[in-house]
N, C-alpha and C. Protein backbone atom coordinates (compact mmCIF):
# COMPACT_ATOMS: atom_id res chain seq x y z
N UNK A 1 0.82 -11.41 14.28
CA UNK A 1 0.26 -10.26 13.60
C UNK A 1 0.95 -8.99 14.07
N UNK A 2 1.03 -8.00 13.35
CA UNK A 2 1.86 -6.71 14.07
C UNK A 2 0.62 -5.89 13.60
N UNK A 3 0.40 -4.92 14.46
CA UNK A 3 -0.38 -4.03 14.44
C UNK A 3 -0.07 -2.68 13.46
N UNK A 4 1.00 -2.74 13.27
CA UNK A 4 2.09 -1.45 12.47
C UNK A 4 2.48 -1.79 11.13
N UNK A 5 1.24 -2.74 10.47
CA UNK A 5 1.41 -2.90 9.30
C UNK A 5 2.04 -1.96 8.49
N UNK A 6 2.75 -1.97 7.13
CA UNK A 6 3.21 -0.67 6.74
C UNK A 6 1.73 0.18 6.27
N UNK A 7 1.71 1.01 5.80
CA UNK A 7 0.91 1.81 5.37
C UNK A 7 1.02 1.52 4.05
N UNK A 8 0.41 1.83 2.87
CA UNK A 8 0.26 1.71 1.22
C UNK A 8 1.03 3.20 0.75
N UNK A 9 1.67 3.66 0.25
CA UNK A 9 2.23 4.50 -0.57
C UNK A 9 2.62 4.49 -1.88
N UNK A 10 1.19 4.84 -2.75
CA UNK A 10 1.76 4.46 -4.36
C UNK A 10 1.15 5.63 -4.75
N UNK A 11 2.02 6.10 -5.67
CA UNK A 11 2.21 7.28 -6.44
C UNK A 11 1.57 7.10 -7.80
N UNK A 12 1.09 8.30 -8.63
CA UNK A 12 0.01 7.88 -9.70
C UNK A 12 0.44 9.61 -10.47
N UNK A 13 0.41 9.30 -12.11
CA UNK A 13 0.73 10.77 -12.79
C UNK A 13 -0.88 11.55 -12.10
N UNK A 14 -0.45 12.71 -11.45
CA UNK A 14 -1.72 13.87 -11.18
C UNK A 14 -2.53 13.69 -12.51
N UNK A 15 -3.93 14.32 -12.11
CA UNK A 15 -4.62 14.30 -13.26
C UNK A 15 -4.97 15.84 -13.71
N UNK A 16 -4.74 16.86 -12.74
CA UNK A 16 -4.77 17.89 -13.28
C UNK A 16 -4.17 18.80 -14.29
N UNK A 17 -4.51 19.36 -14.90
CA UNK A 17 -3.69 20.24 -16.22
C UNK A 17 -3.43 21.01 -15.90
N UNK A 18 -1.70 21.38 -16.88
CA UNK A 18 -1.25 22.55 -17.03
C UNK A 18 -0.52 23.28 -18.11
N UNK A 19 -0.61 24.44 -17.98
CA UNK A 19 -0.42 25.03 -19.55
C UNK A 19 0.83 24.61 -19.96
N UNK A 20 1.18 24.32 -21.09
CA UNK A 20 2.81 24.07 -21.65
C UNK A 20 2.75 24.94 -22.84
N UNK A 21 4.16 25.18 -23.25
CA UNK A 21 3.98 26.02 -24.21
C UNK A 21 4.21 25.06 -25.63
N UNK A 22 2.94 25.50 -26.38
CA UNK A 22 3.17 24.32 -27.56
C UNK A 22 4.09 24.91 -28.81
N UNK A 23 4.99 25.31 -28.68
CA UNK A 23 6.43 25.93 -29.35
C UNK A 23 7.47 25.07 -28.93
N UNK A 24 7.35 24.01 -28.11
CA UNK A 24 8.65 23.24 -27.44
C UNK A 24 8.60 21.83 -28.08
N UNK A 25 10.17 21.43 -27.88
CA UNK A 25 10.23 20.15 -28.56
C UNK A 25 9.09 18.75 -28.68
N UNK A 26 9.70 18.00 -29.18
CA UNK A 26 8.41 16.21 -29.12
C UNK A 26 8.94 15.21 -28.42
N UNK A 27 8.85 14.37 -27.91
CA UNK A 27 9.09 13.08 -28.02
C UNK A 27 8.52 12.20 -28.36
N UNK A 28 8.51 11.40 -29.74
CA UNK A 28 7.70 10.14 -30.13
C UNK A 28 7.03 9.45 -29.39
N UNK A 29 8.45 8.64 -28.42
CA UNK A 29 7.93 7.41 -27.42
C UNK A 29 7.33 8.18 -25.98
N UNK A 30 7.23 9.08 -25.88
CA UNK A 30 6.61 9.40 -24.78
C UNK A 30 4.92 8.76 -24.30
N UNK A 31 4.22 9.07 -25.62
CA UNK A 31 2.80 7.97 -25.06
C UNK A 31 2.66 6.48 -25.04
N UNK A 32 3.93 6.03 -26.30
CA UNK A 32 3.91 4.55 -26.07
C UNK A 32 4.70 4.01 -24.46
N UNK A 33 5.52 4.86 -23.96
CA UNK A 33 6.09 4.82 -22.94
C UNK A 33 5.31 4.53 -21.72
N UNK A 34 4.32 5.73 -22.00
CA UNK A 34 3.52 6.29 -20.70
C UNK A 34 2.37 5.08 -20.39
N UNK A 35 2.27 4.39 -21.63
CA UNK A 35 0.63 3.53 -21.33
C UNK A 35 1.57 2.11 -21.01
N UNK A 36 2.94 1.68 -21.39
CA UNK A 36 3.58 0.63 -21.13
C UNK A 36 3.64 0.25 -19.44
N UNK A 37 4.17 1.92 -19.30
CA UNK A 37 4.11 2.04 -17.70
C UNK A 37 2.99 1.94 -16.91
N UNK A 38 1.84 2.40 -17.48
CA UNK A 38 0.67 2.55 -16.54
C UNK A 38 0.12 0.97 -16.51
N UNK A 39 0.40 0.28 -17.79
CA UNK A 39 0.56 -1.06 -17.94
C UNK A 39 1.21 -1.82 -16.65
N UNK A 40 2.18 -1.70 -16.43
CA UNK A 40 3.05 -2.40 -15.10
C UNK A 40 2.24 -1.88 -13.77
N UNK A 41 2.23 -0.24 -13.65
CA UNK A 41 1.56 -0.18 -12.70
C UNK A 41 0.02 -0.08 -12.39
N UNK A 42 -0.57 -0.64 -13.61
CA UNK A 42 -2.02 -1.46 -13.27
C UNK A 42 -1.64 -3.31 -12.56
N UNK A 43 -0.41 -3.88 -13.29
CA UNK A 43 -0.20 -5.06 -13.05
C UNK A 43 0.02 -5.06 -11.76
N UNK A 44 0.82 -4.76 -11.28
CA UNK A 44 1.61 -3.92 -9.78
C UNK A 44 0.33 -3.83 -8.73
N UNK A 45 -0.58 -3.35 -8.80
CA UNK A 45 -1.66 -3.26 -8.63
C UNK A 45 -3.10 -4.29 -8.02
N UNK A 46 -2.96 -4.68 -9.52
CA UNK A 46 -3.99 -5.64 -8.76
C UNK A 46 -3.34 -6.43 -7.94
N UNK A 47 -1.83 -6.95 -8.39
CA UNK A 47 -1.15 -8.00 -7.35
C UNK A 47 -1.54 -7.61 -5.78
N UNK A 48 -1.46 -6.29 -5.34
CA UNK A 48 -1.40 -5.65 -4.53
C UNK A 48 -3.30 -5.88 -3.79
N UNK A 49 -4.32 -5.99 -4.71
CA UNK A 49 -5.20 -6.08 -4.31
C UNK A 49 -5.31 -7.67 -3.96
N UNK A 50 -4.89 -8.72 -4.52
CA UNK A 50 -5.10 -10.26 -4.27
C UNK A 50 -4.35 -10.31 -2.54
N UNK A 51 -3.19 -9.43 -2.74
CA UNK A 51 -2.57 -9.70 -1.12
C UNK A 51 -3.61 -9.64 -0.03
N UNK A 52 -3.85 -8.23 -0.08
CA UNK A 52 -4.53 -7.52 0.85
C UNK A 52 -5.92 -8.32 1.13
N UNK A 53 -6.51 -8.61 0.17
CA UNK A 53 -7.35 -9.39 -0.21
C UNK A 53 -7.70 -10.57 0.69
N UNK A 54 -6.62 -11.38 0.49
CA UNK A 54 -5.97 -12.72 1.35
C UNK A 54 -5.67 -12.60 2.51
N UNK A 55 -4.82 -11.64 3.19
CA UNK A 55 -4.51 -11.06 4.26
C UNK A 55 -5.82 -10.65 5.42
N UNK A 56 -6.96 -10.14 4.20
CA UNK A 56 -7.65 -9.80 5.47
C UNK A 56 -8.73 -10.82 5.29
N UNK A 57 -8.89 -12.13 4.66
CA UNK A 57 -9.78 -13.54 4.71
C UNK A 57 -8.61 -14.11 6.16
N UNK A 58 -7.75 -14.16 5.97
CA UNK A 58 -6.16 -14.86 7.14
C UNK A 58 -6.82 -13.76 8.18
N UNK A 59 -6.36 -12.35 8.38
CA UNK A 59 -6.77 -11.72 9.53
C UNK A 59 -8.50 -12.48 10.52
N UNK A 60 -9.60 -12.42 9.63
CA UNK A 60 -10.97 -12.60 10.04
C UNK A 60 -10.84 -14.46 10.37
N UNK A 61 -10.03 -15.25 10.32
CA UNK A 61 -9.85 -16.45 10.79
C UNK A 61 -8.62 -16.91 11.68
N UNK A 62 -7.86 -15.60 11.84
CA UNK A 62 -6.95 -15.74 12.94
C UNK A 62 -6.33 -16.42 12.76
N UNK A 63 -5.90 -17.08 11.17
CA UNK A 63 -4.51 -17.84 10.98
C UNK A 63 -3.22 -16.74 10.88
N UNK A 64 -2.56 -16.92 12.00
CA UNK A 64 -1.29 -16.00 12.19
C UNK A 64 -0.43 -15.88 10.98
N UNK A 65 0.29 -17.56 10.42
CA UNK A 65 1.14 -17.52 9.81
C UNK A 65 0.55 -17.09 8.44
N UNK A 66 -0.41 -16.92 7.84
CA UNK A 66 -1.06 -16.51 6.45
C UNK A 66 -0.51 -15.24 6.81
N UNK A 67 -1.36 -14.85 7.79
CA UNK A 67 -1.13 -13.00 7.85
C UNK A 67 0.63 -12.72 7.98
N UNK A 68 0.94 -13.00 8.24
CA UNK A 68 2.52 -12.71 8.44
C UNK A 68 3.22 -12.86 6.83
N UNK A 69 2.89 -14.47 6.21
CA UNK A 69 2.86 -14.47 4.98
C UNK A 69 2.83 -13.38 3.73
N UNK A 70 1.41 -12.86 3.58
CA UNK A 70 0.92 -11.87 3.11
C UNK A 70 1.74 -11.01 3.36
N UNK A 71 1.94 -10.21 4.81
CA UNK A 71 2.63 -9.33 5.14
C UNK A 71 4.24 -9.49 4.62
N UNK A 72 4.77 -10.39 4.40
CA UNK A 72 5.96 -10.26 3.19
C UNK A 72 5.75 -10.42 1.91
N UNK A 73 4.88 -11.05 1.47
CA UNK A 73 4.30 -10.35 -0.34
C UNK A 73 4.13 -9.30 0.24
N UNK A 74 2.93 -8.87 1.05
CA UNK A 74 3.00 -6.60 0.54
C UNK A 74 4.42 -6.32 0.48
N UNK A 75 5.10 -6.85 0.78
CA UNK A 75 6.44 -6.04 1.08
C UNK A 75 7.20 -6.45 0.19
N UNK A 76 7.12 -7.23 -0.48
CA UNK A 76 8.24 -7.51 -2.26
C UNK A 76 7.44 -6.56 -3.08
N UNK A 77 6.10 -6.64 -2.91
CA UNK A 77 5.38 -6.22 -3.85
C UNK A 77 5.70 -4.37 -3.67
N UNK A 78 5.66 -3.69 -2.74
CA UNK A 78 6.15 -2.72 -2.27
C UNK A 78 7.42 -2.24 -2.85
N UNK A 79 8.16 -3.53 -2.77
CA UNK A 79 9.57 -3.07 -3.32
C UNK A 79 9.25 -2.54 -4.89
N UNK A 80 8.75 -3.52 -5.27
CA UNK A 80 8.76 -3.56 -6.99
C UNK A 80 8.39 -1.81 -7.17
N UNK A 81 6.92 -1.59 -6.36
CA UNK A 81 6.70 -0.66 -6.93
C UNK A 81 7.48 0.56 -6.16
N UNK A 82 8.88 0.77 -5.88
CA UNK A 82 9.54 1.69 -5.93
C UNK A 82 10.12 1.63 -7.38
N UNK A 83 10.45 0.38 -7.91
CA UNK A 83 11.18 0.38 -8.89
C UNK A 83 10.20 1.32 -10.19
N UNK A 84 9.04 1.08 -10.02
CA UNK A 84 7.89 2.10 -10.70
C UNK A 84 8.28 3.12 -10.55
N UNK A 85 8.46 3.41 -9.15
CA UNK A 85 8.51 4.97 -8.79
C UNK A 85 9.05 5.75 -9.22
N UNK A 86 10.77 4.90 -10.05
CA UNK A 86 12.06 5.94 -10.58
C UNK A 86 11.17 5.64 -11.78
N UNK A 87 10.74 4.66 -12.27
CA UNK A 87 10.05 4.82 -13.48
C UNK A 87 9.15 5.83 -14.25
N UNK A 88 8.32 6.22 -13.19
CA UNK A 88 7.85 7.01 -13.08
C UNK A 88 8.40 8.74 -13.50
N UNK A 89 8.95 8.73 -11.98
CA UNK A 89 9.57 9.98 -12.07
C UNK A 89 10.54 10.18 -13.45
N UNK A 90 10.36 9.07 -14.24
CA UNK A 90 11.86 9.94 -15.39
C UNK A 90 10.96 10.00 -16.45
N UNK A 91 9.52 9.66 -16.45
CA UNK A 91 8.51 10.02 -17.40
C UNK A 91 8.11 11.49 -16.67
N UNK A 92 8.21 11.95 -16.08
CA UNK A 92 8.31 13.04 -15.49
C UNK A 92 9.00 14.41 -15.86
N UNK A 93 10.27 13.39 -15.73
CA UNK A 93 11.22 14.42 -15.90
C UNK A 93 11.39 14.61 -18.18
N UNK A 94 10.64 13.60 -18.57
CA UNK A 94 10.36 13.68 -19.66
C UNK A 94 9.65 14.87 -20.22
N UNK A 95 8.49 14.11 -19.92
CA UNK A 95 7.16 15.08 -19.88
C UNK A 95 7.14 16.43 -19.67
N UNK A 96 8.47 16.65 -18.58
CA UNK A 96 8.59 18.29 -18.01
C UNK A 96 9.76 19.16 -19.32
N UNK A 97 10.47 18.38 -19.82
CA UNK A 97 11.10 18.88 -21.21
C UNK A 97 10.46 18.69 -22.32
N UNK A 98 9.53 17.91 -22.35
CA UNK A 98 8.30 18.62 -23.23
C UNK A 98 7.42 19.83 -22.99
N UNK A 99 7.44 19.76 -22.20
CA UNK A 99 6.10 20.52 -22.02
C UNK A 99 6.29 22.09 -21.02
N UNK A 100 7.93 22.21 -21.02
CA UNK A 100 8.60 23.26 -20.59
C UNK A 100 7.88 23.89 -18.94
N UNK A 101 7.74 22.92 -18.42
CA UNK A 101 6.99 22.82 -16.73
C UNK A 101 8.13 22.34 -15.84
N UNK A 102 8.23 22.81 -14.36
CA UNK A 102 8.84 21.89 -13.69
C UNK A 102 8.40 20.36 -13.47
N UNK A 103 9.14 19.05 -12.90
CA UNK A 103 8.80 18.02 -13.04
C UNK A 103 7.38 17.77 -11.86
N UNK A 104 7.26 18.30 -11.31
CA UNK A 104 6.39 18.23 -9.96
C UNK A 104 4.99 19.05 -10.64
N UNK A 105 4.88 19.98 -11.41
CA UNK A 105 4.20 20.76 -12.32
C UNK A 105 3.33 19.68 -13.66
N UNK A 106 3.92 18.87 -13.70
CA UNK A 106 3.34 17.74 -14.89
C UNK A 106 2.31 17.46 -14.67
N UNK A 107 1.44 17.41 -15.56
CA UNK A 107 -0.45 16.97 -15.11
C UNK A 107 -0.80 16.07 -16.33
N UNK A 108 -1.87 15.16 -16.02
CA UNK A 108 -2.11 14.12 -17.18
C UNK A 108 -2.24 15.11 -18.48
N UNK A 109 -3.44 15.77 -18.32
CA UNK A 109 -4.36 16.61 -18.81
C UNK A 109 -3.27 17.40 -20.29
N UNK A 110 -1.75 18.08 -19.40
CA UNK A 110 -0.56 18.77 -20.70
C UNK A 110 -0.42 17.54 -21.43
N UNK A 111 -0.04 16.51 -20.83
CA UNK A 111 0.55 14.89 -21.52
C UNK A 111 -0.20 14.93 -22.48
N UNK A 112 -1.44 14.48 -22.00
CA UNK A 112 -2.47 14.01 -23.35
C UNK A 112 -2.40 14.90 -24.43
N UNK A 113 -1.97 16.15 -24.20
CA UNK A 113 -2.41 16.94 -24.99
C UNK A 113 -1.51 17.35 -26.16
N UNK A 114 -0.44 16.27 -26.01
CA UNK A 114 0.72 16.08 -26.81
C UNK A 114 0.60 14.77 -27.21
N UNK A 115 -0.52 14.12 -27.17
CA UNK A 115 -0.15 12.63 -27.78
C UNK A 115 -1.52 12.27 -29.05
N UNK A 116 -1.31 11.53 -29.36
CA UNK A 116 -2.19 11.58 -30.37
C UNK A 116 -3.45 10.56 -29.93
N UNK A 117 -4.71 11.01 -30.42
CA UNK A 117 -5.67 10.70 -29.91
C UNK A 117 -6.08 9.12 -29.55
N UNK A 118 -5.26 8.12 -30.08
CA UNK A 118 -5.60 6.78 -29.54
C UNK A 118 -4.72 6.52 -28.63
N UNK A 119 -3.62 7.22 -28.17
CA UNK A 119 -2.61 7.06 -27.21
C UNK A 119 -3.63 8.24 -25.83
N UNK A 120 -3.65 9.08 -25.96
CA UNK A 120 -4.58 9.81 -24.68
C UNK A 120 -5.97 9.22 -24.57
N UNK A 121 -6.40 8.46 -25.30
CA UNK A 121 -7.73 7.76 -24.69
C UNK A 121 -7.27 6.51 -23.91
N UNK A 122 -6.01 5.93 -24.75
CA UNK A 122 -5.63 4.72 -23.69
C UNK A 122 -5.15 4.63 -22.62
N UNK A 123 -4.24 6.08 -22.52
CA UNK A 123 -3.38 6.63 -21.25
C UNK A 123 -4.46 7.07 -20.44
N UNK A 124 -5.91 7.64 -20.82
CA UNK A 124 -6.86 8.00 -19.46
C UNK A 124 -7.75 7.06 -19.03
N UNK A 125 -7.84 5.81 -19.87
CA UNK A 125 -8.31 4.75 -19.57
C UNK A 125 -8.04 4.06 -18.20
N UNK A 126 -5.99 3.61 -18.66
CA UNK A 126 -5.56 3.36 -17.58
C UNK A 126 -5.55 3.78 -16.53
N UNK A 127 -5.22 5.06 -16.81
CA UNK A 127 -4.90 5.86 -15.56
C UNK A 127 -6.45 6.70 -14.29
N UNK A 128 -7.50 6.02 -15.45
CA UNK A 128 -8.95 5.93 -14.33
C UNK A 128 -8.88 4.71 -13.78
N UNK A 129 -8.78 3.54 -14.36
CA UNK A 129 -8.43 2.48 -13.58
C UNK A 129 -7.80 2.14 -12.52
N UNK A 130 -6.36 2.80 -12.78
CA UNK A 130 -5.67 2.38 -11.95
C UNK A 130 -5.71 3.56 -10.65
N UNK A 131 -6.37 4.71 -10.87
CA UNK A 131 -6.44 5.76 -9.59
C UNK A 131 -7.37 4.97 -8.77
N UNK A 132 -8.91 4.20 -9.65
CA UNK A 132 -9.75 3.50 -8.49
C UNK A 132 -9.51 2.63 -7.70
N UNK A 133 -8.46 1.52 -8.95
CA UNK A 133 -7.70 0.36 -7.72
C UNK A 133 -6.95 0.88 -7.13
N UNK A 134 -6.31 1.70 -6.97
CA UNK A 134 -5.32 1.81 -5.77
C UNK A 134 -6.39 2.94 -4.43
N UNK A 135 -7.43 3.39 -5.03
CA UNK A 135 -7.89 3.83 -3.71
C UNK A 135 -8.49 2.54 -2.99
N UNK A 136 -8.95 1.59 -3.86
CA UNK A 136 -9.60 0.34 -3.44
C UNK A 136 -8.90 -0.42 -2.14
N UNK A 137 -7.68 -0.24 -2.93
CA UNK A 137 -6.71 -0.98 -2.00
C UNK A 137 -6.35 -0.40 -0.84
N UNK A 138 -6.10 1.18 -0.98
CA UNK A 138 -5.75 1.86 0.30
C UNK A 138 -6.87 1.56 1.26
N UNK A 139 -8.00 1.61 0.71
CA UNK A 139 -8.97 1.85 2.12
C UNK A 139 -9.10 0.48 2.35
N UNK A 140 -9.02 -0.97 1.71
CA UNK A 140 -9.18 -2.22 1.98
C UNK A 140 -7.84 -2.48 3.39
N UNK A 141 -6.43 -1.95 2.95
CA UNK A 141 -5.42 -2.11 3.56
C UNK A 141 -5.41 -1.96 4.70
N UNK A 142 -5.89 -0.17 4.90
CA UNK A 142 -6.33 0.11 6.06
C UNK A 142 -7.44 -0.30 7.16
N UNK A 143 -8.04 -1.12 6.68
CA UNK A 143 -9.32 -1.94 6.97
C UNK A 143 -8.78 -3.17 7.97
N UNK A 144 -7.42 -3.65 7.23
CA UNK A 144 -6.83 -4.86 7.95
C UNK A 144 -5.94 -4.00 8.76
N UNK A 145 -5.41 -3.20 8.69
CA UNK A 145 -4.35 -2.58 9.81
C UNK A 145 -5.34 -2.24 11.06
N UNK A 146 -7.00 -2.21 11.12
CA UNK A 146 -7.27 -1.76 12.16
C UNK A 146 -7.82 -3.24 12.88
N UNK A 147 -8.13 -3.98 11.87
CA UNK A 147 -8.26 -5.48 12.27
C UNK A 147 -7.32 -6.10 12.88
N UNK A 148 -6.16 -6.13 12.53
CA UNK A 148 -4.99 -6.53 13.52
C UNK A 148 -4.66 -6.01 14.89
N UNK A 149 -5.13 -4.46 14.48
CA UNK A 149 -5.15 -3.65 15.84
C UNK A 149 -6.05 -4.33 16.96
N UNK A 150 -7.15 -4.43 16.43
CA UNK A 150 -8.14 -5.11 17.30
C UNK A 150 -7.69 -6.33 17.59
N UNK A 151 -7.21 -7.25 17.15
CA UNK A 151 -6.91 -8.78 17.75
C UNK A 151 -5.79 -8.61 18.51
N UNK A 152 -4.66 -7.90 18.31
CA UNK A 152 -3.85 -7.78 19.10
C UNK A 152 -4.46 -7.00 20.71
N UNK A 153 -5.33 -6.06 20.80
CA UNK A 153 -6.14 -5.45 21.66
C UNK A 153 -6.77 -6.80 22.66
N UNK A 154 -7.50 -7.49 21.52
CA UNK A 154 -8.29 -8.39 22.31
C UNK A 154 -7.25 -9.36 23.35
N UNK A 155 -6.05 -9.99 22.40
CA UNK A 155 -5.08 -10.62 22.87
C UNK A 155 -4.63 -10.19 24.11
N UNK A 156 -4.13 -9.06 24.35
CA UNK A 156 -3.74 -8.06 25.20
C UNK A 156 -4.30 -8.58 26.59
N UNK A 157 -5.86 -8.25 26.31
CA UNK A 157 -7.20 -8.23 27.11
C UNK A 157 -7.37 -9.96 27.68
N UNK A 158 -6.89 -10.83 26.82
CA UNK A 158 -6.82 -12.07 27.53
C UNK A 158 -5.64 -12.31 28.12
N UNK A 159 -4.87 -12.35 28.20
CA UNK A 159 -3.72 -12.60 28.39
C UNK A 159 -3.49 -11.57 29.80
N UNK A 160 -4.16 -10.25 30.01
CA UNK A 160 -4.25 -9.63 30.92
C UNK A 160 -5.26 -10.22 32.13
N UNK A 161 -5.99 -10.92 31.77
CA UNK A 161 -7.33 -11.45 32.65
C UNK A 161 -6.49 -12.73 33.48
N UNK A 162 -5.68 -13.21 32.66
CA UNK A 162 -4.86 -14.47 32.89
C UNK A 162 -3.63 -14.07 34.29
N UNK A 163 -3.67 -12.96 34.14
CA UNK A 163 -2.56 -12.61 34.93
C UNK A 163 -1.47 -13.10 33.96
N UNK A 164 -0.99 -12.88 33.13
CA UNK A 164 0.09 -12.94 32.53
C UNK A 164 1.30 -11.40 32.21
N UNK A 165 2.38 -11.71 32.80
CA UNK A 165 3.24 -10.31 32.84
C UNK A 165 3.98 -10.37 31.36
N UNK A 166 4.70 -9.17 31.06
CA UNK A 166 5.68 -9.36 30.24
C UNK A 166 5.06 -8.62 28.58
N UNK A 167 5.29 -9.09 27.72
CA UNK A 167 4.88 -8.69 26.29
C UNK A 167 4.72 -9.67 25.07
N UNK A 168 3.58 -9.00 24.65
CA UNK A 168 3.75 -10.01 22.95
C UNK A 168 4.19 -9.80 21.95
N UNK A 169 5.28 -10.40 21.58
CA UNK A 169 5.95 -9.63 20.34
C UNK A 169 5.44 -10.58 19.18
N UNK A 170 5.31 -9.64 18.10
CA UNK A 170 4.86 -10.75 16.91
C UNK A 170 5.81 -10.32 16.21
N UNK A 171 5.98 -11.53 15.51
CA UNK A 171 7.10 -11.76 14.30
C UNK A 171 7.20 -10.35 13.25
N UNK A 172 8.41 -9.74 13.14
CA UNK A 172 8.89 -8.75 12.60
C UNK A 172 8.66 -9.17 11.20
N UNK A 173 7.90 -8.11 10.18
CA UNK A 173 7.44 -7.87 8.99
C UNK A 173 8.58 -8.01 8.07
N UNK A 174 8.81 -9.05 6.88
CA UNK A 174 10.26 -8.45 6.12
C UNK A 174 10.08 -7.26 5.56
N UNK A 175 11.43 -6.71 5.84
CA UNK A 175 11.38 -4.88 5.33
C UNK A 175 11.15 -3.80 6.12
N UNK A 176 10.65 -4.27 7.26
CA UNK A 176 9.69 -3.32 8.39
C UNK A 176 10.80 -2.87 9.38
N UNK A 177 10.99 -1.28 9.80
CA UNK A 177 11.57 -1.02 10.90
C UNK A 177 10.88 -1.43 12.07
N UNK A 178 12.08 -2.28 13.16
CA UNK A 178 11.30 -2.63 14.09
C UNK A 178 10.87 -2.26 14.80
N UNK A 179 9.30 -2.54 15.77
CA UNK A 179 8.43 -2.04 16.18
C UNK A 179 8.22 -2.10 17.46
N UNK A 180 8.49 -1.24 18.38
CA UNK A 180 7.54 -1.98 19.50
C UNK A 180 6.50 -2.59 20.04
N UNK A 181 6.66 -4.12 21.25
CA UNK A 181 5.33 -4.56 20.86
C UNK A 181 4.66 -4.04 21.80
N UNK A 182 3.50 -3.99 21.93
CA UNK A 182 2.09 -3.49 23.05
C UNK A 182 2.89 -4.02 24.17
N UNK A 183 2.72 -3.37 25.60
CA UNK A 183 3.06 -3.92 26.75
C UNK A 183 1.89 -4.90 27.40
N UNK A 184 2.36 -5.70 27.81
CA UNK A 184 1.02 -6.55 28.55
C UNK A 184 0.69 -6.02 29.83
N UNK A 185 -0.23 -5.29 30.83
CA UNK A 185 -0.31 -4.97 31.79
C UNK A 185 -0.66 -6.10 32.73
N UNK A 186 -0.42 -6.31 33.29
CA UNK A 186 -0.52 -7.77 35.04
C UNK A 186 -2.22 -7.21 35.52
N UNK A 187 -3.59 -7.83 35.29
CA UNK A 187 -4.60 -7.27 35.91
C UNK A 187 -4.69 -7.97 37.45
N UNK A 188 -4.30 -6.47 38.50
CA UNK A 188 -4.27 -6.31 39.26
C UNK A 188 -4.78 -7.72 40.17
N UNK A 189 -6.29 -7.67 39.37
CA UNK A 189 -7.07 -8.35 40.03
C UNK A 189 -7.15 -9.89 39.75
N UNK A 190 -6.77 -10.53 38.75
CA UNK A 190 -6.69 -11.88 38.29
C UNK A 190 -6.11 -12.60 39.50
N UNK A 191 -6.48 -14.15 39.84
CA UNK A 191 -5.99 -14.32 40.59
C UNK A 191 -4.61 -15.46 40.03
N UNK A 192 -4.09 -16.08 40.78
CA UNK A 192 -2.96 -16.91 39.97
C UNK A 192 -3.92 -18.24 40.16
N UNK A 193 -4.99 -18.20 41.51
CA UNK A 193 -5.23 -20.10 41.83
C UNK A 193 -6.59 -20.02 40.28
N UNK A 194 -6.03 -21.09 39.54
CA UNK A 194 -7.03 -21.43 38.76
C UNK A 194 -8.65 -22.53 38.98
N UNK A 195 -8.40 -23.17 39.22
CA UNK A 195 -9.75 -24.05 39.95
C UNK A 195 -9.77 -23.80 41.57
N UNK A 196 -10.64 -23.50 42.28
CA UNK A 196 -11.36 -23.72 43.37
C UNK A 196 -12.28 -24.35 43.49
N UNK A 197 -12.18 -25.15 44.63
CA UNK A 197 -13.14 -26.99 44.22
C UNK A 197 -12.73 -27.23 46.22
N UNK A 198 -14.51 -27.70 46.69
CA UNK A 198 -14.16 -28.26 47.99
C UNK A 198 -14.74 -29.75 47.79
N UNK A 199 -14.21 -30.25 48.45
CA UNK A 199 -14.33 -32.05 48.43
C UNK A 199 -15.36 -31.87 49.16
């Protein structure tokens, strides 16, 4: 188990509005675009919730190799959704030549307000959906990153009672910069003779 799980970082169109000037060009495919995408990254998504999901049933039974498992799905799955991310951002950079805003300036709220009414009910559909699952997931994620913390803690704590020197390294995450592992401290007081027994 590594304690330094990655963290969750997924990006979502803001939902706040902003003025555009409605004198500026169209783009057709912009809402069929926008709900295709929110499409993938609802899919993207739940995948992301079955991991985590699994990961922390593996964490609460202390099967190592599940959790390690898991911990390389989050991390394909991670990948993918960078590939969202440019996806993303060039609906962005869309949206921002519509709607004569910088790209960082884009809010659901201008979008919708250029699309026609069965395309902005479906685009806020998704995009309530998918803001709840991914908070779902962040705080589930983080739930197992403090769970690992703790078993590795506890580990620590036995292995210290044992008189055991040295460190535990757990198997490096695919994708993960590597980590240092916890140091094991030698308790002072442990002794090395294990049974004491008089005839």
């Amino acid at each position: 188990m590594s304690a330094t799980a990655p963290r969750l970082q997924v990006a979502r169109i803001p939902l706040e509005s902003h003025t555009a000037d409605p004198g500026l060009g169209s783009d057709s495919r912009l809402g069929e675009d926008l709900i295709l995408h929110l499409d993938r990254q609802l899919a993207s998504a739940r995948r992301l919730a079955q991991i985590v999901d699994a990961q922390a049933g593996a964490i609460r039974r202390r099967a190592v190799r599940e959790v390690v498992a898991a911990a390389g799905e989050l991390s394909v799955e991670m990948h993918r959704r960078e590939l969202l991310e440019h996806e993303r951002l060039g609906l962005m950079e869309r949206a921002s030549r519509l709607l004569g805003v910088p790209p960082h300036a884009v809010g659901f709220s201008a979008i919708a307000a250029r699309l026609d009414a069965g395309e902005a009910e479906t685009a806020a559909r998704l995009t309530e959906e998918l803001t709840a699952l991914l908070m779902t997931i962040a705080r589930e994620h983080e739930l197992n990153r403090r769970l690992m913390a703790q078993e590795l803690a506890f580990l620590d704590h036995l292995l210290g009672l044992a008189g055991t020197s040295g460190s535990y390294a757990a198997p490096p995450l695919p994708g993960s910069p590597p980590v240092s592992s916890p140091r094991l401290r030698r308790n002072p007081t442990a002794r090395r003779r294990v049974l004491d027994v008089e005839a």
